[in-house]
Protein backbone atom coordinates (compact mmCIF):
# COMPACT_ATOMS: atom_id res chain seq x y z
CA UNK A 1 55.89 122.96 111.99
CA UNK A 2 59.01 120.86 111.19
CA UNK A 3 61.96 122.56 108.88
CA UNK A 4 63.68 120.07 106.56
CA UNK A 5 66.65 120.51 104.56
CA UNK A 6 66.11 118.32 100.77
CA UNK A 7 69.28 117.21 99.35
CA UNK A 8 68.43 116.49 95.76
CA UNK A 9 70.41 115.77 92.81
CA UNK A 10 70.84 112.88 90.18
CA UNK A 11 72.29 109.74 91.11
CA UNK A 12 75.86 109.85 91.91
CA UNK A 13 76.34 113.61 91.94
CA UNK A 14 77.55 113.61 95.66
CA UNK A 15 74.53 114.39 97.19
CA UNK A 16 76.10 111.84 100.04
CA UNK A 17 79.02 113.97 100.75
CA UNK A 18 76.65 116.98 100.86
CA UNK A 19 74.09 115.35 103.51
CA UNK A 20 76.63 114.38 105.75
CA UNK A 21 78.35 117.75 105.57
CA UNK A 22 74.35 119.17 106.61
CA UNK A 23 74.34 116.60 109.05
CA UNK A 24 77.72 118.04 110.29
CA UNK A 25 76.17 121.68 110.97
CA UNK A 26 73.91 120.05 113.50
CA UNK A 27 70.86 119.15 111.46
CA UNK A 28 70.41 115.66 112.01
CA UNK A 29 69.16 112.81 109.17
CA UNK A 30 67.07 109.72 109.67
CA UNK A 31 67.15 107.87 113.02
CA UNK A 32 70.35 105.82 112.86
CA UNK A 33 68.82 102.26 113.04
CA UNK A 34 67.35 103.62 109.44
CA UNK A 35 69.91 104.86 107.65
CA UNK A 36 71.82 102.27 104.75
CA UNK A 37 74.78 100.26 105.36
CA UNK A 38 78.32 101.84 104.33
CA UNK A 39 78.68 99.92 101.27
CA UNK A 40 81.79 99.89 98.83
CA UNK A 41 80.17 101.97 96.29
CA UNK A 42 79.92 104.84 98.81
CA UNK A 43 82.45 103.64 101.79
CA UNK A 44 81.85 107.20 103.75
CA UNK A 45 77.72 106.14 103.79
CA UNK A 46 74.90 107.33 102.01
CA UNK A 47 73.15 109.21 105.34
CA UNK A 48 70.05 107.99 103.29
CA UNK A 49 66.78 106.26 105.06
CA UNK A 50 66.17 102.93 103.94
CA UNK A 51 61.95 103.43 105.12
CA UNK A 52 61.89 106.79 103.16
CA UNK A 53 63.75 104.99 99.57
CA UNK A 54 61.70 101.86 99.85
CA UNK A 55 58.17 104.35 99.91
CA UNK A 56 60.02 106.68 97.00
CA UNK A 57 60.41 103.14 94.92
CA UNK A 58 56.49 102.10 96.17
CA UNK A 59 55.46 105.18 94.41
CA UNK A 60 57.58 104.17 91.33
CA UNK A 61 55.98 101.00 91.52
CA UNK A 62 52.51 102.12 91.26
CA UNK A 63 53.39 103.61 87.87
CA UNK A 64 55.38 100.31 86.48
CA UNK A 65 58.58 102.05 87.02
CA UNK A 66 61.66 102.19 88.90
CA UNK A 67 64.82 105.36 90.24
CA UNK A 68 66.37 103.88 86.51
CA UNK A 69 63.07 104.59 84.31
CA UNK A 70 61.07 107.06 85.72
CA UNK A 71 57.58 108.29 83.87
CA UNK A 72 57.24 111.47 81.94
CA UNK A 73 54.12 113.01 84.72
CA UNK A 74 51.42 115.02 83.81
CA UNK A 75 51.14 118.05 85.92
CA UNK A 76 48.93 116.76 88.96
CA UNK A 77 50.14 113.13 88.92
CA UNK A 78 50.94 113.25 92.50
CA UNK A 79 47.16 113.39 93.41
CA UNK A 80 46.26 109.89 91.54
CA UNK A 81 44.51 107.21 92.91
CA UNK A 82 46.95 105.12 92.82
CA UNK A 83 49.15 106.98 95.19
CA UNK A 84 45.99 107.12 97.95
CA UNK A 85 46.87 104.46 99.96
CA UNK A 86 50.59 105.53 99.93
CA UNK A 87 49.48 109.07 100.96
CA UNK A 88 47.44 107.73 103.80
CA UNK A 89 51.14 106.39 104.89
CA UNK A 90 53.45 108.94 104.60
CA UNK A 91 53.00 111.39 107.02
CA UNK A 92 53.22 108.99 109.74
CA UNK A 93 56.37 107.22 108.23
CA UNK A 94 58.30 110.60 107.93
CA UNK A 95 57.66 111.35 111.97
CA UNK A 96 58.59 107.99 112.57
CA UNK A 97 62.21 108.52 110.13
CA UNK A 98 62.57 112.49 111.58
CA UNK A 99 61.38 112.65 114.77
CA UNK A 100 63.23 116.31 115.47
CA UNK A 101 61.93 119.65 114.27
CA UNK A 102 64.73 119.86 111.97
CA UNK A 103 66.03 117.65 109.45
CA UNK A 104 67.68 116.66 106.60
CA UNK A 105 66.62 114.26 103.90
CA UNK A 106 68.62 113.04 100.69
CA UNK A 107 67.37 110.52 98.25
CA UNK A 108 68.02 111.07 94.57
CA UNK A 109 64.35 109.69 93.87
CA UNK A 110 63.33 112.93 95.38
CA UNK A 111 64.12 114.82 92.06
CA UNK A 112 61.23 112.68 90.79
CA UNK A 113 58.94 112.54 93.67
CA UNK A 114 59.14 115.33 95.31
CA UNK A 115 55.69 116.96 94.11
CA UNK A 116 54.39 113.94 96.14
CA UNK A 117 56.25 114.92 99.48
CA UNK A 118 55.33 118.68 98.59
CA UNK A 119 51.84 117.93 99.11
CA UNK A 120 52.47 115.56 102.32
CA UNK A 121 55.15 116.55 104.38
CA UNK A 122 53.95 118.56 107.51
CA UNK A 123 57.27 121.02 106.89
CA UNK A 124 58.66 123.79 105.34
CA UNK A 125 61.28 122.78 102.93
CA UNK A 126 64.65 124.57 101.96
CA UNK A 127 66.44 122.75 98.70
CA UNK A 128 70.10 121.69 98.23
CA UNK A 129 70.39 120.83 94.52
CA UNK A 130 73.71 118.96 94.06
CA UNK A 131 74.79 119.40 90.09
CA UNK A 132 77.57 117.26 88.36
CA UNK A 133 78.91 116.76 84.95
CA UNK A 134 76.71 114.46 83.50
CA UNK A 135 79.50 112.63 81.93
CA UNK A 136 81.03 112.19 85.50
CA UNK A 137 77.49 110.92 86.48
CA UNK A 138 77.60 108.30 83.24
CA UNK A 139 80.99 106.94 84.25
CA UNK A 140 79.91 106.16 87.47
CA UNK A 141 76.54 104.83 86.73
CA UNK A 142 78.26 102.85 84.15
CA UNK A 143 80.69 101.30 86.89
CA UNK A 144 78.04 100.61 89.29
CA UNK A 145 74.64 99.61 87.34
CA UNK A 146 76.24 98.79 83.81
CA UNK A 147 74.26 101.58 82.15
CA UNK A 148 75.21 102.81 78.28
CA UNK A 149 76.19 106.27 78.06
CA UNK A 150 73.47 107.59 76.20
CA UNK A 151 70.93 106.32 78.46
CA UNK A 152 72.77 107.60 81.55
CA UNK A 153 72.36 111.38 79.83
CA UNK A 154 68.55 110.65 79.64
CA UNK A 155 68.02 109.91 83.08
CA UNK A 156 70.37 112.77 84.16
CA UNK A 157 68.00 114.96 81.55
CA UNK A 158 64.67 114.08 83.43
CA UNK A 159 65.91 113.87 86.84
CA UNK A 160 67.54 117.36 86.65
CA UNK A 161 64.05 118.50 84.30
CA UNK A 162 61.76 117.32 86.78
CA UNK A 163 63.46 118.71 90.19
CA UNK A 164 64.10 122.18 88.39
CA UNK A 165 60.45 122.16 87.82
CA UNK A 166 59.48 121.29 91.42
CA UNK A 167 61.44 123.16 93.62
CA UNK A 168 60.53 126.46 91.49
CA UNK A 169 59.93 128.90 93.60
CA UNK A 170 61.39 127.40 97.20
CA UNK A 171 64.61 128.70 98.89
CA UNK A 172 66.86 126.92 96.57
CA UNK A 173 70.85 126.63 96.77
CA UNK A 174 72.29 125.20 93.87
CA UNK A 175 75.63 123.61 94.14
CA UNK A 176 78.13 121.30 92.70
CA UNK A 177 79.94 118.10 93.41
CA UNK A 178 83.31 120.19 92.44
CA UNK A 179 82.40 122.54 95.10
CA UNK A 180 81.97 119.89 97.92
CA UNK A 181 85.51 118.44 96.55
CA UNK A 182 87.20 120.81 96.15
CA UNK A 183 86.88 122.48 100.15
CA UNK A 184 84.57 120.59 102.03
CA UNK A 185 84.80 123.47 104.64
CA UNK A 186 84.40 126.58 102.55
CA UNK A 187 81.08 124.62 101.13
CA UNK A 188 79.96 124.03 104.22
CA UNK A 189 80.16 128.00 105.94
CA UNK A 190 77.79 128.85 102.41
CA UNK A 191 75.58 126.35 103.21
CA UNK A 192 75.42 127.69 106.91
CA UNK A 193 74.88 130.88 105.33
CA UNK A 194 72.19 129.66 103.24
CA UNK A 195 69.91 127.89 105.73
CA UNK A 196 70.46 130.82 108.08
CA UNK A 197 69.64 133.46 105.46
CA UNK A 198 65.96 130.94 105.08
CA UNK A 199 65.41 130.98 108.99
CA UNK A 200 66.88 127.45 109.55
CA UNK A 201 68.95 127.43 112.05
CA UNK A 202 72.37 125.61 112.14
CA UNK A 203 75.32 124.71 114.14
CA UNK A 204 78.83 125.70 113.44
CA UNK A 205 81.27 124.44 111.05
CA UNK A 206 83.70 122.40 112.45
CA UNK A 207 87.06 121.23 110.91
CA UNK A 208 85.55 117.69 110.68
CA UNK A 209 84.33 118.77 107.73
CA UNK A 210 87.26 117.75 106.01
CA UNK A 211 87.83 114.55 106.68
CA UNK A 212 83.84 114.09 106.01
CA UNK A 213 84.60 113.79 102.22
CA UNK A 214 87.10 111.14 100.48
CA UNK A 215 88.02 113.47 97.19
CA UNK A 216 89.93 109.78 96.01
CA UNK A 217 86.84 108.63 95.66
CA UNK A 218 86.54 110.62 92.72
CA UNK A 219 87.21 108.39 89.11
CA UNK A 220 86.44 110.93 86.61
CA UNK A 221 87.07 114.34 85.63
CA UNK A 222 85.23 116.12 82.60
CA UNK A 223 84.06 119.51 81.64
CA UNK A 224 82.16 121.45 79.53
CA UNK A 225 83.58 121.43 77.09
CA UNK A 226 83.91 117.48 77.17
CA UNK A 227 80.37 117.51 76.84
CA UNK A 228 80.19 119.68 74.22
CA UNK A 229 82.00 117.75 71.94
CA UNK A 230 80.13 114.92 72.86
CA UNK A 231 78.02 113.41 69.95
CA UNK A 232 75.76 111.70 72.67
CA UNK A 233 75.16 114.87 74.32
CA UNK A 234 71.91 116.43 72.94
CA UNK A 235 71.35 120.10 72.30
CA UNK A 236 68.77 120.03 74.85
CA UNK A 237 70.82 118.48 77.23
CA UNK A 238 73.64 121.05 76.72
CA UNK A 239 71.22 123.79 77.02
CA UNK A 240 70.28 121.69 80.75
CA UNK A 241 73.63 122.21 81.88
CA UNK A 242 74.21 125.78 80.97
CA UNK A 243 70.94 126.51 82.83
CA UNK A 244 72.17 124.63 85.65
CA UNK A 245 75.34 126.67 85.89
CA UNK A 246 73.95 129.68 85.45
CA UNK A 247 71.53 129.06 88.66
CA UNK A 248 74.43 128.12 90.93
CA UNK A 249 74.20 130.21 94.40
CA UNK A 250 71.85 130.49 97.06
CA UNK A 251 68.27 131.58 96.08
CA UNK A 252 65.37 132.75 98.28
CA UNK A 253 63.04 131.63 95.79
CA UNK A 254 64.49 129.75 92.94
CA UNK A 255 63.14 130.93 89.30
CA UNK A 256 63.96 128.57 86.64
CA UNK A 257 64.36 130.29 83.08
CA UNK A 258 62.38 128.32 80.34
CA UNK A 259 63.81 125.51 78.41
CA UNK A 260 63.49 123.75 75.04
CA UNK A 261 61.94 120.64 75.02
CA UNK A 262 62.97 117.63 76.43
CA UNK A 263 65.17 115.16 74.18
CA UNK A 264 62.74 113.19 72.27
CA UNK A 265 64.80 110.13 72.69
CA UNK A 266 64.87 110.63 76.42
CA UNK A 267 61.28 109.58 76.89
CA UNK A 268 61.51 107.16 73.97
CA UNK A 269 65.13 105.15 75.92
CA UNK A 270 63.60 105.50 79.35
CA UNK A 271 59.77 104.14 77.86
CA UNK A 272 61.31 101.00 76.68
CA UNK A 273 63.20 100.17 79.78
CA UNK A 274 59.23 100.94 81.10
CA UNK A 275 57.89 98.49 78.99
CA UNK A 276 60.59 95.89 80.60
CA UNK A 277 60.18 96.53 83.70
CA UNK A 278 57.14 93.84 84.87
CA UNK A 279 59.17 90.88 83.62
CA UNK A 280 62.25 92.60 85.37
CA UNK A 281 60.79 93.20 88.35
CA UNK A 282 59.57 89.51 88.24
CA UNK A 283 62.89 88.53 87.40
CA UNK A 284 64.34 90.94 90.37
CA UNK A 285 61.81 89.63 92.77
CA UNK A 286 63.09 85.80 92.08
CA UNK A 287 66.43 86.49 92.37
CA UNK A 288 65.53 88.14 95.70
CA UNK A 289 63.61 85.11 96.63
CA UNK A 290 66.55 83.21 95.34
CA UNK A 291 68.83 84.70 97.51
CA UNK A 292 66.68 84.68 100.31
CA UNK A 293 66.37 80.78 100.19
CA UNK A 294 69.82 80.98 99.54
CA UNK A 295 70.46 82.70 102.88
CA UNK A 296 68.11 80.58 105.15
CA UNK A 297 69.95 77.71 103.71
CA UNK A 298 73.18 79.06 105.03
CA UNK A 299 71.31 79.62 108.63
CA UNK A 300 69.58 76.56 108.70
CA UNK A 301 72.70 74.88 107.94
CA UNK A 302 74.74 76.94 110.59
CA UNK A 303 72.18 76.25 112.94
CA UNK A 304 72.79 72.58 112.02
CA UNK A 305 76.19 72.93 112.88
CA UNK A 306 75.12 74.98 116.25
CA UNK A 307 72.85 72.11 117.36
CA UNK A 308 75.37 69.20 116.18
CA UNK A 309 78.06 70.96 118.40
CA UNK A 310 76.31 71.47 120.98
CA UNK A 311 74.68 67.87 121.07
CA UNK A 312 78.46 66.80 121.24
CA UNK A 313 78.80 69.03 124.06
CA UNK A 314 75.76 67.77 126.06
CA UNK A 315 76.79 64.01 125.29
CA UNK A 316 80.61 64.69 126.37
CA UNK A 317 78.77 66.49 129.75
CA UNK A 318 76.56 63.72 130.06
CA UNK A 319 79.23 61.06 130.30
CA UNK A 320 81.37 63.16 132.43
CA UNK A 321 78.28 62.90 134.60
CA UNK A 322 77.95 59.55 133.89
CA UNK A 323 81.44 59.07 135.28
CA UNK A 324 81.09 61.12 138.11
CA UNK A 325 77.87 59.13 138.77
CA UNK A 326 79.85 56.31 139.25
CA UNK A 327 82.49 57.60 141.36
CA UNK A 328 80.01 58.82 143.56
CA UNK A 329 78.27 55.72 143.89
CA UNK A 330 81.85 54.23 144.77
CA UNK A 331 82.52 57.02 147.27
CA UNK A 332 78.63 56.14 148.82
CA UNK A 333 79.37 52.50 148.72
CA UNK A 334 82.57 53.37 150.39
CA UNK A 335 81.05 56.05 153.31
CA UNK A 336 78.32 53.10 153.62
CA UNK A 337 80.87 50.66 155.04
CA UNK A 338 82.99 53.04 157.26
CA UNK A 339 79.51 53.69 158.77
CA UNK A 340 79.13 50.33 159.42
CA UNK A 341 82.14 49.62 160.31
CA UNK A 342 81.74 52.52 162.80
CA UNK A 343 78.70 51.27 163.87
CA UNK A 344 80.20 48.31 165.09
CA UNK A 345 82.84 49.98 166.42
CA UNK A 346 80.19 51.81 168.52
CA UNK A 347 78.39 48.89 169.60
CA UNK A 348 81.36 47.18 170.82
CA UNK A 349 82.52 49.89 172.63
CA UNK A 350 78.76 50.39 173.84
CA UNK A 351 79.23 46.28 175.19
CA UNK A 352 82.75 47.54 176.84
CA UNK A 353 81.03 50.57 178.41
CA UNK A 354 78.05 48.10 180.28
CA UNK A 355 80.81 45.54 181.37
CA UNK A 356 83.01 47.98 183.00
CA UNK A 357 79.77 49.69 184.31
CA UNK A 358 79.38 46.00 186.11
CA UNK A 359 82.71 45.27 186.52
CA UNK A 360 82.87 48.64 189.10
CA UNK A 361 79.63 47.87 190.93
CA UNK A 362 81.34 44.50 191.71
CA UNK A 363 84.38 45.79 193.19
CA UNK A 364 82.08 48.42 194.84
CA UNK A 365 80.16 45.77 196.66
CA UNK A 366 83.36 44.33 197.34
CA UNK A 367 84.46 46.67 199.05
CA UNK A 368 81.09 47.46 201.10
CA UNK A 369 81.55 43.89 202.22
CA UNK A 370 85.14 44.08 203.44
C-alpha cells in the first residue's frame, strides 16, 4: 500500500509553499507533465495536478456546485449515486497522477472532498493542514477572484468546518502560513519529524528550502485581534480560529473539540451563489468556447500566414529552378554543338588517318619497285 502526504487548507493559505517544501524532503507530487503552469498569481507554482483538480471540480459538478460554493453534505454524501461513475474512475486516475509508493497531494478542494478520496484511495494518508488568518485569505481572494469580504469568511468557515471534520482521527499536523514564512527551513525539519514520527519516510532537509518560498509574495498582514474587531467576523467563526490555534502541532491522531454551529449566513451566502451557478456555468462554458474559437482563429490565421510564406518560398524556388532550367538547357545546347563540332573534328581526322594510311602503302610499293 501507497503512503500519501494531503496538503489541505483553504484557498490561498500557502498550502503551495508547503507542498513544494514536502516535495523538497524527497516525497515527490504529481508526474510533471500534470502539474499547473507557474502562473502570476502563484509565480513559485502550485505543485498541484491539473487531472486530480479537474475530478475534485467533476464531483462539485455533480452537486451544482463549484471550489467557490460548496454544499453543506449530509454525513454519507460521498457514497451517492451520483458520484458512481466518478468512483469507478478514480482509483485508476490517482496511479496514473502518483505512480510512486509515496506521495504528496495538495488541492484546496480536498478540504471538501476528501471523505470521497477517504473511501477510494488505495493509501494510507498522513494530513498537513495549512491555517491562515482568514482576513489574509479574504484579501487575497478578493485580489484574485473579486470576492466580498463577508463571503470570503464563509467559504473559509466551511472549508476549515468540513476538513476538521474529515481528517478526525488521522495523523494530523496542523500548521500555519506564518510558520512556512517565517523559516522555511525550521518548518520543514518539523515536518520531517512529523512524517517520520507516522512511519513515512523522508529525505533530508536541504538549504534549498529557503529559496523555495518568496515571503514578498506576501500582501497582507492581520491578527487576531484584527479579526476580532471585525464586525464581519462571526462568533462562530472566531470560535473556528481559536480552535484552529489551539490544534497547531503534530498529532498522531487528530481529535477535534466540538464546535457551535455553523454561521447561519454561511450556508444561506454560499446557497445563493448555488442557485447561480447553472446559468454561470453556462455562461463560463461560452466564454470558454469563446475563447477557444478565439484561439483557433489565431492558429488558423498563423497557419495562414505559415502556408502564404511558405507558398512564396516554393514560388521564389520554383523560378530559381525555372532559371536554372534554362541555363541548363543553354549549357546542353552548348555541350550539343562542341560534340558536334568534335564529331567532325573526328571524322576529318578519321579521313586524314585513311589517306595517310594510302599515302604510305604508295611510297611502300614505290619503293618495292625501285
Amino acid at each position: 500500500m501507497s503512503r500519501g502526504v494531503l496538503i489541505l487548507g483553504m484557498h490561498r493559505s500557502g498550502t503551495s509553499a508547503a507542498t513544494r517544501l514536502v516535495n523538497l524532503l524527497g516525497v515527490p507530487t504529481s508526474v510533471e507533465e500534470d502539474l499547473f503552469p507557474v502562473t502570476a498569481d502563484n509565480p513559485r507554482g502550485y505543485w498541484e495536478s491539473r487531472s486530480l483538480t479537474a475530478f475534485n471540480d467533476r464531483i462539485f459538478a455533480a452537486f451544482e456546485s463549484d471550489w467557490s460554493c460548496p454544499p453543506e453534505f449530509d454525513p454519507g454524501w460521498e457514497k451517492h449515486a451520483a458520484l458512481d461513475e466518478l468512483r469507478s474512475e478514480s482509483r485508476s486516475l490517482v496511479s496514473r497522477v502518483f505512480p510512486t509508493d509515496r506521495w504528496v497531494w495538495k488541492d484546496p478542494r480536498n478540504c471538501i472532498t476528501l471523505p470521497f478520496w477517504l473511501g477510494c484511495l488505495e493509501a494510507q494518508p498522513v494530513i498537513v493542514l495549512v491555517h491562515r488568518n482568514p482576513l489574509e485569505i479574504g484579501a487575497s481572494l478578493a485580489a484574485r477572484d473579486d470576492l466580498r469580504s463577508v463571503y470570503s469568511l464563509a467559504l473559509w468557515e466551511r472549508y476549515l468546518r468540513v476538513a476538521l471534520s474529515s481528517v478526525s482521527g488521522l495523523p494530523t499536523l496542523v500548521t500555519t502560513y506564518d510558520e512556512i514564512l517565517d523559516d522555511p527551513l525550521a518548518w520543514s525539519e518539523g515536518v520531517s519529524d512529523f512524517l517520520g514520527d507516522a512511519g513515512f519516510a523522508s529525505g533530508k532537509v536541504g538549504a534549498n528550502a529557503r529559496d523555495a518560498v518568496d515571503t514578498a509574495l506576501r500582501h497582507t498582514r492581520f491578527t487576531r485581534d484584527d479579526v476580532v474587531a471585525d464586525p464581519m467576523v462571526s462568533s462562530a467563526q472566531r470560535e473556528l480560529l481559536d480552535a484552529v490555534d489551539a490544534l497547531r502541532g503534530p498529532h498522531a491522531e487528530l481529535s477535534v473539540p466540538a464546535l457551535s454551529p455553523e454561521t447561519p449566513t454561511t450556508e444561506a451566502l454560499l446557497g445563493e451563489r448555488r442557485r447561480r451557478y447553472p446559468q454561470e456555468r453556462k455562461y463560463r462554458e461560452l466564454g470558454e468556447y469563446s475563447r477557444s474559437l478565439g484561439e483557433q482563429f489565431v492558429e488558423l490565421q498563423s497557419y495562414s500566414d505559415t502556408l502564404g510564406t511558405q507558398f512564396v518560398e516554393l514560388q521564389s524556388y520554383s523560378d530559381t529552378l525555372g532559371t536554372q532550367f534554362v541555363e541548363l538547357q543553354r549549357s546542353s545546347e552548348d555541350l550539343w554543338e562542341q560534340f558536334q563540332e568534335l564529331q567532325r573534328y573526328s571524322d576529318d581526322l578519321g579521313r586524314r588517318f585513311l589517306a595517310l594510311e594510302k599515302y604510305a602503302r604508295t611510297l611502300q610499293e614505290q619503293s618495292a619497285a625501285g
